[in-house]
ModelCIF file with pLDDT and N, C-alpha, C, O atoms, coordinates in Angstrom:
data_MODEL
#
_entry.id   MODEL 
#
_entity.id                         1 
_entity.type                       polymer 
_entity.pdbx_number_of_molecules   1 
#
_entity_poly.entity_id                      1 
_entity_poly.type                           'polypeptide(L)' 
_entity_poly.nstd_linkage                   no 
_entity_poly.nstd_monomer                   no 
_entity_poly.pdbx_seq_one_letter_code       
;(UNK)(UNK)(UNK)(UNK)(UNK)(UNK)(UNK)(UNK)(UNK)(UNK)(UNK)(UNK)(UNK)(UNK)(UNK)(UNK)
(UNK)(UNK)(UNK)(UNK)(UNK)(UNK)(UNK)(UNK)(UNK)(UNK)(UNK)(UNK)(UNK)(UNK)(UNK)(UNK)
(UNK)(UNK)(UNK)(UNK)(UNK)(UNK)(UNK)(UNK)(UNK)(UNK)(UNK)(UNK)
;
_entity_poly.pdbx_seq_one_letter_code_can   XXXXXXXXXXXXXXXXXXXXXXXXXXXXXXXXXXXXXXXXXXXX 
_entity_poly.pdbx_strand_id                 A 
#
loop_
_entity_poly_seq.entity_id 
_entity_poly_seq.num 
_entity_poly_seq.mon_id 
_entity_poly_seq.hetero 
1 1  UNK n 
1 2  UNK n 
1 3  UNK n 
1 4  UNK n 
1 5  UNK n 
1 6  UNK n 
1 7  UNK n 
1 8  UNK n 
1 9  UNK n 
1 10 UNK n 
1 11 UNK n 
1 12 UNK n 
1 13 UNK n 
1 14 UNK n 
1 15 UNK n 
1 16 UNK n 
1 17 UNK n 
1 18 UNK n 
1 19 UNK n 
1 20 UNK n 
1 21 UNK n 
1 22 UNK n 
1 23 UNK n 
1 24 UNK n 
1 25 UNK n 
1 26 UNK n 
1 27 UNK n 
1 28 UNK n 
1 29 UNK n 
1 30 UNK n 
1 31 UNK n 
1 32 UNK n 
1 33 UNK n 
1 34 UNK n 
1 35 UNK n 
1 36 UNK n 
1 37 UNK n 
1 38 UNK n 
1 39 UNK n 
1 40 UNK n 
1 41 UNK n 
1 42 UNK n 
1 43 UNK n 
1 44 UNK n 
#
_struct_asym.id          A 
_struct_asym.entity_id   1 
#
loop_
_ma_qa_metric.id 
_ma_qa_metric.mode 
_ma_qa_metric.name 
_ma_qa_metric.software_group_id 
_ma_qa_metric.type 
1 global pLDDT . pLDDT 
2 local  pLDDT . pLDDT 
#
_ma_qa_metric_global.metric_id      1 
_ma_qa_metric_global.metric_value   81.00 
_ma_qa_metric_global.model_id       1 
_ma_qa_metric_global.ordinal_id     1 
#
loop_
_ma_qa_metric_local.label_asym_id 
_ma_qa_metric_local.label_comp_id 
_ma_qa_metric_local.label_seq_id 
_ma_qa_metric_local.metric_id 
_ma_qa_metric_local.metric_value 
_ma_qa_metric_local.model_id 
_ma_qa_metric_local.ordinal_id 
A UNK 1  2 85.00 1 1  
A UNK 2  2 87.00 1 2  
A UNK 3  2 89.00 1 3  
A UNK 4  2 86.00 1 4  
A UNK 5  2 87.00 1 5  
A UNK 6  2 84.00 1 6  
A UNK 7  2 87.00 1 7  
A UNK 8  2 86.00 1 8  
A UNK 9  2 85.00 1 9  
A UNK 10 2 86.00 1 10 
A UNK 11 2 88.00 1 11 
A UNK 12 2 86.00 1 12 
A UNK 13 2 84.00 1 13 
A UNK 14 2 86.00 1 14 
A UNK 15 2 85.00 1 15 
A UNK 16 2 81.00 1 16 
A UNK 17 2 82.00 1 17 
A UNK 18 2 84.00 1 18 
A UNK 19 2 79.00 1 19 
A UNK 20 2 75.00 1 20 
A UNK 21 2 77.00 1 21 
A UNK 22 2 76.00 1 22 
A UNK 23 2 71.00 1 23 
A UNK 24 2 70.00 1 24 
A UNK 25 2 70.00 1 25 
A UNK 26 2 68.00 1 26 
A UNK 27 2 69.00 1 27 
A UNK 28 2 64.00 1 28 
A UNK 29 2 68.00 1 29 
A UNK 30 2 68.00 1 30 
A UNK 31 2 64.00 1 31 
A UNK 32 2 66.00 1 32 
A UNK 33 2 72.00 1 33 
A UNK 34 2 75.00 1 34 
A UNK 35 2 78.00 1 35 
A UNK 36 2 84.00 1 36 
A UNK 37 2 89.00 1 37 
A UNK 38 2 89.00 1 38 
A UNK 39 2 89.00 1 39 
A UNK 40 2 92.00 1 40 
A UNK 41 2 93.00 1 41 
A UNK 42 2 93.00 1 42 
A UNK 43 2 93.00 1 43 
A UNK 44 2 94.00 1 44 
#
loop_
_atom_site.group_PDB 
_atom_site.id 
_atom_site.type_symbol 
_atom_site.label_atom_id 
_atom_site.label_alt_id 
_atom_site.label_comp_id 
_atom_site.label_asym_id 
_atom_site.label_entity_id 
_atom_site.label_seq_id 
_atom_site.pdbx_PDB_ins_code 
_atom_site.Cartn_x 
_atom_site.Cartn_y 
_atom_site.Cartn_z 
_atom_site.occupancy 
_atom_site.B_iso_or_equiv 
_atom_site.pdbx_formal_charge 
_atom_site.auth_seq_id 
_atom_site.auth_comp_id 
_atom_site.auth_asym_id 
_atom_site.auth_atom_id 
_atom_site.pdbx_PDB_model_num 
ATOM 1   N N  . UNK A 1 1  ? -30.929 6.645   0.257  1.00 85.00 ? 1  UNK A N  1 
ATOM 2   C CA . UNK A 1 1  ? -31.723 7.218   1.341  1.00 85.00 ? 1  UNK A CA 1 
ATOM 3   C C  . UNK A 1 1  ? -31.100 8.517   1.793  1.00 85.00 ? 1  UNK A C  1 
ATOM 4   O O  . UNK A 1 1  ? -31.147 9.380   0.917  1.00 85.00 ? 1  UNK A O  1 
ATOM 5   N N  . UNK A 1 2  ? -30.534 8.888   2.914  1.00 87.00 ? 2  UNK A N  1 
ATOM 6   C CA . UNK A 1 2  ? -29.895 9.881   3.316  1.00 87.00 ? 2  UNK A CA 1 
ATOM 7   C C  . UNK A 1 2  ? -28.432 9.931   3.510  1.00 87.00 ? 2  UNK A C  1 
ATOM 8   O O  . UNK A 1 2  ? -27.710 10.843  3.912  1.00 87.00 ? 2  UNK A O  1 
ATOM 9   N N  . UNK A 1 3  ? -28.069 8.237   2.967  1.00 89.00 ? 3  UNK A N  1 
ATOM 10  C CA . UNK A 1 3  ? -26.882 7.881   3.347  1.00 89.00 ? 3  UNK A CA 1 
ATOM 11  C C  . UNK A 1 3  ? -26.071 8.566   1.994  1.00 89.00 ? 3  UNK A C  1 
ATOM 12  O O  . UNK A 1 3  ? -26.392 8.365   0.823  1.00 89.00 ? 3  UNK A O  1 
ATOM 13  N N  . UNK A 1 4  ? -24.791 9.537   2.524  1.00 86.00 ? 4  UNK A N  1 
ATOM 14  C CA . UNK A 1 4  ? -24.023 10.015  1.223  1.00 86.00 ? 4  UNK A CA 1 
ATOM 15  C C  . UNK A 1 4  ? -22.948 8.877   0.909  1.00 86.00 ? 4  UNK A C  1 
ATOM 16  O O  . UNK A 1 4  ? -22.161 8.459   1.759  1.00 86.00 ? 4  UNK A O  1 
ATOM 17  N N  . UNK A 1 5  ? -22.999 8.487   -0.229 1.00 87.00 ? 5  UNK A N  1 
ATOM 18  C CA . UNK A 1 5  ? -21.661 7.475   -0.326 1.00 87.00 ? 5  UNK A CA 1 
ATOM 19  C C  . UNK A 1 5  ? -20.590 7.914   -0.394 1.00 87.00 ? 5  UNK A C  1 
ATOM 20  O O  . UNK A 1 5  ? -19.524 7.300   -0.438 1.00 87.00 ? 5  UNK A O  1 
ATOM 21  N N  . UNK A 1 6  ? -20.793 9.101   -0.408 1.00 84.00 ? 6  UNK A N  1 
ATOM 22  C CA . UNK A 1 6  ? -18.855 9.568   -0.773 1.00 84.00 ? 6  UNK A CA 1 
ATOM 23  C C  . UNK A 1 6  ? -18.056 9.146   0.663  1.00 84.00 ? 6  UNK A C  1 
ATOM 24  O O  . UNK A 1 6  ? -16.856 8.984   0.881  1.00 84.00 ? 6  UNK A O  1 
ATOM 25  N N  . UNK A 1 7  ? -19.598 9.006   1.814  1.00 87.00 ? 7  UNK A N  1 
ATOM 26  C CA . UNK A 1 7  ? -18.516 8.585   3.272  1.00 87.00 ? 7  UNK A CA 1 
ATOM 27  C C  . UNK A 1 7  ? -18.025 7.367   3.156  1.00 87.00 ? 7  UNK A C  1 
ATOM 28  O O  . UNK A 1 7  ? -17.520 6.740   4.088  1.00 87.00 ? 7  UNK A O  1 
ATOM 29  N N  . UNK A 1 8  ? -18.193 6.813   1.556  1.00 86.00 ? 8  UNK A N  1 
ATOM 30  C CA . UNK A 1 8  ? -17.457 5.028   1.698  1.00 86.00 ? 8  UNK A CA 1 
ATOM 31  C C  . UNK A 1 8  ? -16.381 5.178   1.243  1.00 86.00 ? 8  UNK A C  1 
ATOM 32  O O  . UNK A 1 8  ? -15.879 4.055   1.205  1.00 86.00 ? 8  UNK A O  1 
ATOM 33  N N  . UNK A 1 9  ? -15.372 6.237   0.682  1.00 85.00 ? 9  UNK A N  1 
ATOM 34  C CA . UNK A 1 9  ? -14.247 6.214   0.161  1.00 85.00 ? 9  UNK A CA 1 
ATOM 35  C C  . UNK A 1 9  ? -13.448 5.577   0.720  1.00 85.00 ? 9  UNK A C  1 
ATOM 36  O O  . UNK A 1 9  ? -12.943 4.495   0.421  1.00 85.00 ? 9  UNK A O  1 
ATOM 37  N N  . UNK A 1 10 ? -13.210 6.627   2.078  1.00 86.00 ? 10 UNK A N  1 
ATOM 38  C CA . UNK A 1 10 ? -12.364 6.266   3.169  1.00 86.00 ? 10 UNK A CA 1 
ATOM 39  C C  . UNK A 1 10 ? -12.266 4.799   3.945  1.00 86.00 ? 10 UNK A C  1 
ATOM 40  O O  . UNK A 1 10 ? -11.293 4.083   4.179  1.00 86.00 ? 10 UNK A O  1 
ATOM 41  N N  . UNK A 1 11 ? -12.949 4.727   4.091  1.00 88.00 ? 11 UNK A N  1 
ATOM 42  C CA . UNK A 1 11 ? -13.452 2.990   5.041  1.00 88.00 ? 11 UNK A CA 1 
ATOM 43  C C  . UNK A 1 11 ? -12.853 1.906   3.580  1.00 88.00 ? 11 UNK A C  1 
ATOM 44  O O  . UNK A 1 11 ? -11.966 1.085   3.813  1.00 88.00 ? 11 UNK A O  1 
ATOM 45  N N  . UNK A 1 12 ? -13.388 2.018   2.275  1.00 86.00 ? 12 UNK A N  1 
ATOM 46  C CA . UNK A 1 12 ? -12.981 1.120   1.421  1.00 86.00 ? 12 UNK A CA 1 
ATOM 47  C C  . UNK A 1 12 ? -11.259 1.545   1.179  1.00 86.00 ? 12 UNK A C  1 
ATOM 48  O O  . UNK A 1 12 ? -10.603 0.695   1.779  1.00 86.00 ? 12 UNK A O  1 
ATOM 49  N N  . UNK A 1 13 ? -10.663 2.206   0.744  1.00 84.00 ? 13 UNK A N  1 
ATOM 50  C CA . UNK A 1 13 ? -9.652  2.564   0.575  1.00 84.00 ? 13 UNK A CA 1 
ATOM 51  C C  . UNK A 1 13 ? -8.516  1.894   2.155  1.00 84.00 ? 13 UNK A C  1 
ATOM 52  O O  . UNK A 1 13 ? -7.342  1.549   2.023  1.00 84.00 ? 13 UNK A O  1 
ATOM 53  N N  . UNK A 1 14 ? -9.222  1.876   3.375  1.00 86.00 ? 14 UNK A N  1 
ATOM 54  C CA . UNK A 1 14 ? -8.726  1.412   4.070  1.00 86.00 ? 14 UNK A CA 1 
ATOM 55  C C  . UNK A 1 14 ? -8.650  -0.051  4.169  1.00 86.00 ? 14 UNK A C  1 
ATOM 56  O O  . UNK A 1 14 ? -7.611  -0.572  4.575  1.00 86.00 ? 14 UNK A O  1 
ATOM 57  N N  . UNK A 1 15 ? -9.614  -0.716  3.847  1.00 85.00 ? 15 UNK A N  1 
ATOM 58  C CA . UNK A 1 15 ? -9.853  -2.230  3.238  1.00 85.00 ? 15 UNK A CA 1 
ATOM 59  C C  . UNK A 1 15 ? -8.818  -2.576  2.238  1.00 85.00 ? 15 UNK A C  1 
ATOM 60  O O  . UNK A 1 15 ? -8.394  -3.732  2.226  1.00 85.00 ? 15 UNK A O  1 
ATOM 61  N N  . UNK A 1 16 ? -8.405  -1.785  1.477  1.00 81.00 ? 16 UNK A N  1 
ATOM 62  C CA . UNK A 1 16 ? -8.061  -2.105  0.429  1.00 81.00 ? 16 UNK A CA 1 
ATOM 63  C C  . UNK A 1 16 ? -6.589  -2.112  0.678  1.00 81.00 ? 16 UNK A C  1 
ATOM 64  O O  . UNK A 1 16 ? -5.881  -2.970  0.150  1.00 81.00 ? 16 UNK A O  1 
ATOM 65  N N  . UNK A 1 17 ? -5.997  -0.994  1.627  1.00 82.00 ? 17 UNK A N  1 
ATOM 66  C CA . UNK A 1 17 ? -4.741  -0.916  2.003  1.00 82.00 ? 17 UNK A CA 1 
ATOM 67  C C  . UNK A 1 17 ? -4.383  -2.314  3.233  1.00 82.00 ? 17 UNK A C  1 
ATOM 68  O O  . UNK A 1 17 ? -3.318  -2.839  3.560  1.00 82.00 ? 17 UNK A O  1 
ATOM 69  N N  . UNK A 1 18 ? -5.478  -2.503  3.564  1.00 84.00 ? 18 UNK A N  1 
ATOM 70  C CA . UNK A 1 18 ? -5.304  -4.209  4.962  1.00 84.00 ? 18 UNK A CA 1 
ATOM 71  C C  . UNK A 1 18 ? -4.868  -4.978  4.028  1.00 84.00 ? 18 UNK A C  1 
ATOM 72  O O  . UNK A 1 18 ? -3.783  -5.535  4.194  1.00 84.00 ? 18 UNK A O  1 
ATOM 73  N N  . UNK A 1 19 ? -5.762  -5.226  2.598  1.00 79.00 ? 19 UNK A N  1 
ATOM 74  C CA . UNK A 1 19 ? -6.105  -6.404  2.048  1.00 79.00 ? 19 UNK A CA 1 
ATOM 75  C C  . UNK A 1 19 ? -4.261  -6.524  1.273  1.00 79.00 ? 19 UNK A C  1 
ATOM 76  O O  . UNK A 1 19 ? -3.713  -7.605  1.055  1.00 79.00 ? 19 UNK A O  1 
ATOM 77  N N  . UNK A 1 20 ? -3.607  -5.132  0.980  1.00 75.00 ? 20 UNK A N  1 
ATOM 78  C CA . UNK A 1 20 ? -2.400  -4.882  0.800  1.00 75.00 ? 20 UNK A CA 1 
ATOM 79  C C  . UNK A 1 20 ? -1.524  -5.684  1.592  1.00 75.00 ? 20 UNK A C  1 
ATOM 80  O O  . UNK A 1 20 ? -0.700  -6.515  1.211  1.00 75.00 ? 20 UNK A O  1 
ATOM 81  N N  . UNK A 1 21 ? -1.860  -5.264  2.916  1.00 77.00 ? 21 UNK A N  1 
ATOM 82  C CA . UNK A 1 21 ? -0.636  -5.565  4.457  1.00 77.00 ? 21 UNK A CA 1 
ATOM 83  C C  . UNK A 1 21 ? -1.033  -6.606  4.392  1.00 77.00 ? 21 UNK A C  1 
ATOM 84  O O  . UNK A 1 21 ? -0.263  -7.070  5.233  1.00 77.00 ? 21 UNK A O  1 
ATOM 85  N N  . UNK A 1 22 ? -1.902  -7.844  3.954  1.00 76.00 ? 22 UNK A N  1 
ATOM 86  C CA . UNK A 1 22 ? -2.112  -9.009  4.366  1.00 76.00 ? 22 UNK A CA 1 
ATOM 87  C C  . UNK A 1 22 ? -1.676  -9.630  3.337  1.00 76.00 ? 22 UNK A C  1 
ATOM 88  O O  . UNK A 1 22 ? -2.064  -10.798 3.336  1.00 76.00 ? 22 UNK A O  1 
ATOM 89  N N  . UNK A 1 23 ? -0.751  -9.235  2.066  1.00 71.00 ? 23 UNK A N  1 
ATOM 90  C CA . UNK A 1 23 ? -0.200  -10.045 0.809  1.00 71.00 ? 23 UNK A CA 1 
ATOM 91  C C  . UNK A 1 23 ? 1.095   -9.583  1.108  1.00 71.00 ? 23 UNK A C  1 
ATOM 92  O O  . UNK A 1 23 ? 1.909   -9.864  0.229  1.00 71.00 ? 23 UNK A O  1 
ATOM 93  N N  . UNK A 1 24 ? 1.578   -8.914  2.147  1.00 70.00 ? 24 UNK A N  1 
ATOM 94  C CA . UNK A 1 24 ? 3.180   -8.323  1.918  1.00 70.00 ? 24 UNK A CA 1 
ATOM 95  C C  . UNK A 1 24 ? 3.869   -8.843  3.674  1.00 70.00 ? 24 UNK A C  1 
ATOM 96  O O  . UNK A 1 24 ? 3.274   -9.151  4.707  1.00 70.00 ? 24 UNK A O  1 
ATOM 97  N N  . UNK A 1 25 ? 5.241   -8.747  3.364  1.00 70.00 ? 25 UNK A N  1 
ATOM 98  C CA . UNK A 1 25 ? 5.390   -8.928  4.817  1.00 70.00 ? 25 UNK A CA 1 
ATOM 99  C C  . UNK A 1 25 ? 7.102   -8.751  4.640  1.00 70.00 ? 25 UNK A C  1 
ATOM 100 O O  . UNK A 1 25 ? 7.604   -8.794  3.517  1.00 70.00 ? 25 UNK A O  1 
ATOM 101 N N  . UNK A 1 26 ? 7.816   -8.576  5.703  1.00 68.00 ? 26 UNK A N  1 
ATOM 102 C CA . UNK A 1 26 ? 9.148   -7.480  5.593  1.00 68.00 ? 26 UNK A CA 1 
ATOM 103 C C  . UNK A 1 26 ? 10.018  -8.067  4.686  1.00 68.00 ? 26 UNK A C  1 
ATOM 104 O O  . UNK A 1 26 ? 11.110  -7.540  4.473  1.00 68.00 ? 26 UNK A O  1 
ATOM 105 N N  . UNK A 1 27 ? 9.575   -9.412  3.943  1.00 69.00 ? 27 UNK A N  1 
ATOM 106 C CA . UNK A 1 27 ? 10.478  -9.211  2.716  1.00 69.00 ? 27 UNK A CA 1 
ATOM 107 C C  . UNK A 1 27 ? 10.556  -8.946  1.727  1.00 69.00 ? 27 UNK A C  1 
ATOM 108 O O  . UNK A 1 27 ? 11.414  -9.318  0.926  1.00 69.00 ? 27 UNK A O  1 
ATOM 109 N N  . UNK A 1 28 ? 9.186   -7.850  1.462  1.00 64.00 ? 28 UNK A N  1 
ATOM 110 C CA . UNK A 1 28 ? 9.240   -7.702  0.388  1.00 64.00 ? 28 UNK A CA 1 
ATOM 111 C C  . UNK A 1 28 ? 9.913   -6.119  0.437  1.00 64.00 ? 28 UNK A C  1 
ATOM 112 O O  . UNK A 1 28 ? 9.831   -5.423  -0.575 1.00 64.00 ? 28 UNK A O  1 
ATOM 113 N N  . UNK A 1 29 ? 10.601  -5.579  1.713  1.00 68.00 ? 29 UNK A N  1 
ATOM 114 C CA . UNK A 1 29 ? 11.242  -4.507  1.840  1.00 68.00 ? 29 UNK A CA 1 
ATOM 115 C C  . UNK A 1 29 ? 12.925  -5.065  1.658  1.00 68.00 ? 29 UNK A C  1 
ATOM 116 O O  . UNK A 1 29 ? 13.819  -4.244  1.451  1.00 68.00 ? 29 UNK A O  1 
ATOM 117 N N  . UNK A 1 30 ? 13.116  -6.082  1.731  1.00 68.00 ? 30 UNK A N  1 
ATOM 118 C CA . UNK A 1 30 ? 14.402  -6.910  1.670  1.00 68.00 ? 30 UNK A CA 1 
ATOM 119 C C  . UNK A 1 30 ? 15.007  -6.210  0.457  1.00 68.00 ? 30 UNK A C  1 
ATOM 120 O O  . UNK A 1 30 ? 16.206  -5.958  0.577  1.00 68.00 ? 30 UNK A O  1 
ATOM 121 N N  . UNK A 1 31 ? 14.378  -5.812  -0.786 1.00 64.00 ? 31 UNK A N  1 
ATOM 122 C CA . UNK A 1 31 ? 15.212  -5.405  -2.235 1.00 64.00 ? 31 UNK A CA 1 
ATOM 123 C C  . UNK A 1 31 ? 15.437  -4.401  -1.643 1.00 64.00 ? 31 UNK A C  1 
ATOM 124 O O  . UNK A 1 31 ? 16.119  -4.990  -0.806 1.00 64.00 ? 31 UNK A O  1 
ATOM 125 N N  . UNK A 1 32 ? 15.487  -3.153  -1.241 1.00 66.00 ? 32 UNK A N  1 
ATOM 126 C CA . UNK A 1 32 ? 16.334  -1.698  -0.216 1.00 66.00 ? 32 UNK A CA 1 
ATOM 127 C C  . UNK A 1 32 ? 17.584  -2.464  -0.220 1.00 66.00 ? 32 UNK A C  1 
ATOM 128 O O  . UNK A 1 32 ? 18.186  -1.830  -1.087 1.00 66.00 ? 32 UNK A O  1 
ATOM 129 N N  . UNK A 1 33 ? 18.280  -3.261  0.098  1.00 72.00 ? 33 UNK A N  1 
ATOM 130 C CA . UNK A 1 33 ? 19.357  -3.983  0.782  1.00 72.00 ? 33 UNK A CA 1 
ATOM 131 C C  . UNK A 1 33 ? 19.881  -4.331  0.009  1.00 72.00 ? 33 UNK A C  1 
ATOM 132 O O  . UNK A 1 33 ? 20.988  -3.873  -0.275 1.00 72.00 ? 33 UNK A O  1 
ATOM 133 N N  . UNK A 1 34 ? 19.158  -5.530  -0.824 1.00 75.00 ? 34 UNK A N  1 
ATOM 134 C CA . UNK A 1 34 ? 19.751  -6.201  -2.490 1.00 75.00 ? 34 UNK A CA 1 
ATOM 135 C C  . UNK A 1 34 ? 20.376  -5.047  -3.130 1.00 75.00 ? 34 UNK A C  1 
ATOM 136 O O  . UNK A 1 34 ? 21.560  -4.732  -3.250 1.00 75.00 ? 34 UNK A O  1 
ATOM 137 N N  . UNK A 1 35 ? 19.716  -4.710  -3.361 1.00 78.00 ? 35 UNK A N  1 
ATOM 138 C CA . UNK A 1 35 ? 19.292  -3.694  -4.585 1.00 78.00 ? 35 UNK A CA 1 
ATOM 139 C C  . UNK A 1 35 ? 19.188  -2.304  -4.639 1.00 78.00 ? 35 UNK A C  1 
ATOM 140 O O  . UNK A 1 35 ? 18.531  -1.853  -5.577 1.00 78.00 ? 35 UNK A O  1 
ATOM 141 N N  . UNK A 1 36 ? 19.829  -1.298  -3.620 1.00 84.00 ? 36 UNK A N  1 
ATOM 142 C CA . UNK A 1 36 ? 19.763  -0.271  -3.276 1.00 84.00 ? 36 UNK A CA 1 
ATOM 143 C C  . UNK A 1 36 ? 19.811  0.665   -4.116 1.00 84.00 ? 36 UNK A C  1 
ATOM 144 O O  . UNK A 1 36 ? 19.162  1.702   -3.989 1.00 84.00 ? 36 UNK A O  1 
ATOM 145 N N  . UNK A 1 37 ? 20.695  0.382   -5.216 1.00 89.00 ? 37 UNK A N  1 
ATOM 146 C CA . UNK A 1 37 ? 20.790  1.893   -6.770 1.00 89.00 ? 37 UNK A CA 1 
ATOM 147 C C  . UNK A 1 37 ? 19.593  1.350   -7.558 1.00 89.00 ? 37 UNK A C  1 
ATOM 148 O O  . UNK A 1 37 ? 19.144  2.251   -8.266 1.00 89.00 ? 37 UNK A O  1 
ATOM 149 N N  . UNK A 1 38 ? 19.021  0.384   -7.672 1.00 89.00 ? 38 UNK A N  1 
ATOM 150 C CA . UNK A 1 38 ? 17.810  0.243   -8.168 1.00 89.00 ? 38 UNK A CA 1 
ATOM 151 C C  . UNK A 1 38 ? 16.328  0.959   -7.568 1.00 89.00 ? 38 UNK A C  1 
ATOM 152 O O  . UNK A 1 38 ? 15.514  1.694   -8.128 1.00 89.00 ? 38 UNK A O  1 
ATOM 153 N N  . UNK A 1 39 ? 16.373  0.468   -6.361 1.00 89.00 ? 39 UNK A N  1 
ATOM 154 C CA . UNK A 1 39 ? 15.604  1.519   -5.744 1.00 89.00 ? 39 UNK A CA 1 
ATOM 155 C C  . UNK A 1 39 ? 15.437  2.614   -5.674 1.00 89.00 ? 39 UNK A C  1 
ATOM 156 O O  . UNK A 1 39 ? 14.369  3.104   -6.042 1.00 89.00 ? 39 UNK A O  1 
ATOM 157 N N  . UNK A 1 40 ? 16.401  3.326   -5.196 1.00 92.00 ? 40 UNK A N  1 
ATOM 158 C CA . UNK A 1 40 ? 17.144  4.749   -5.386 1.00 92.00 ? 40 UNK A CA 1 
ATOM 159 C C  . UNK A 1 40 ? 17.113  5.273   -6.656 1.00 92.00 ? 40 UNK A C  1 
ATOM 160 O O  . UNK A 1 40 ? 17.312  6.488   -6.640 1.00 92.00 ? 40 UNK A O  1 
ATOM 161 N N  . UNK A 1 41 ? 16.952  4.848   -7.661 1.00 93.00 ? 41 UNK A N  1 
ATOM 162 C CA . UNK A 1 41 ? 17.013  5.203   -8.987 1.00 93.00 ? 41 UNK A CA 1 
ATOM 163 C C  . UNK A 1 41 ? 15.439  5.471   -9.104 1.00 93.00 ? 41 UNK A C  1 
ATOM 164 O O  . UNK A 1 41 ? 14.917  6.552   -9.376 1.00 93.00 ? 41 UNK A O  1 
ATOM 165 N N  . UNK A 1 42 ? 14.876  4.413   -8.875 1.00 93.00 ? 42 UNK A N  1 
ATOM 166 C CA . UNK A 1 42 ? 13.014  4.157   -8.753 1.00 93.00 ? 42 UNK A CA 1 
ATOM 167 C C  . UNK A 1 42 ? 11.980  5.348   -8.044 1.00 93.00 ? 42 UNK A C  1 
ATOM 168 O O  . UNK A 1 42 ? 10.937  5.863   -8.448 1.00 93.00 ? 42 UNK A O  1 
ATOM 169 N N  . UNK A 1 43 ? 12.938  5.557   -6.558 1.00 93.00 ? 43 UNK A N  1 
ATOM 170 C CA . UNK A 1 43 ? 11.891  6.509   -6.381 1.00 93.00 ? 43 UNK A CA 1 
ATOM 171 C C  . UNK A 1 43 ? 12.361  7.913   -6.754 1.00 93.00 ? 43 UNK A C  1 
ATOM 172 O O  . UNK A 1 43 ? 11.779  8.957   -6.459 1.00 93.00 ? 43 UNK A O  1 
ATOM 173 N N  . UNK A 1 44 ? 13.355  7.809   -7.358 1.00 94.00 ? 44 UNK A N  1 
ATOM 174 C CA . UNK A 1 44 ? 13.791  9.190   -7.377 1.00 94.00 ? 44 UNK A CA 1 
ATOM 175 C C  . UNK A 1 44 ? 12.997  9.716   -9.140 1.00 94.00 ? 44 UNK A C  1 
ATOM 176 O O  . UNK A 1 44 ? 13.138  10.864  -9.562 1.00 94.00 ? 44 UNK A O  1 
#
């Protein structure tokens, strides 16, 4: 109709980042600590 879909990127992409935060929770930041030259190696 008049509706452009490209305005659904944003709104889904944000769904998609919840649906993220709702499978994770601060331990999966716990390996930083373990594992710090692994990490460090990773994002670098």
């Amino acid at each position: 109709g008049s509706f452009d879909l490209k305005q659904l990127i944003v709104p889904l992409l944000q769904a998609i980042m919840f649906g993220m935060g709702t499978a994770m929770s601060v331990k999966d930041f716990a390996g930083v600590v373990k594992t710090p030259q692994a990490v460090g190696i990773g994002l670098l």
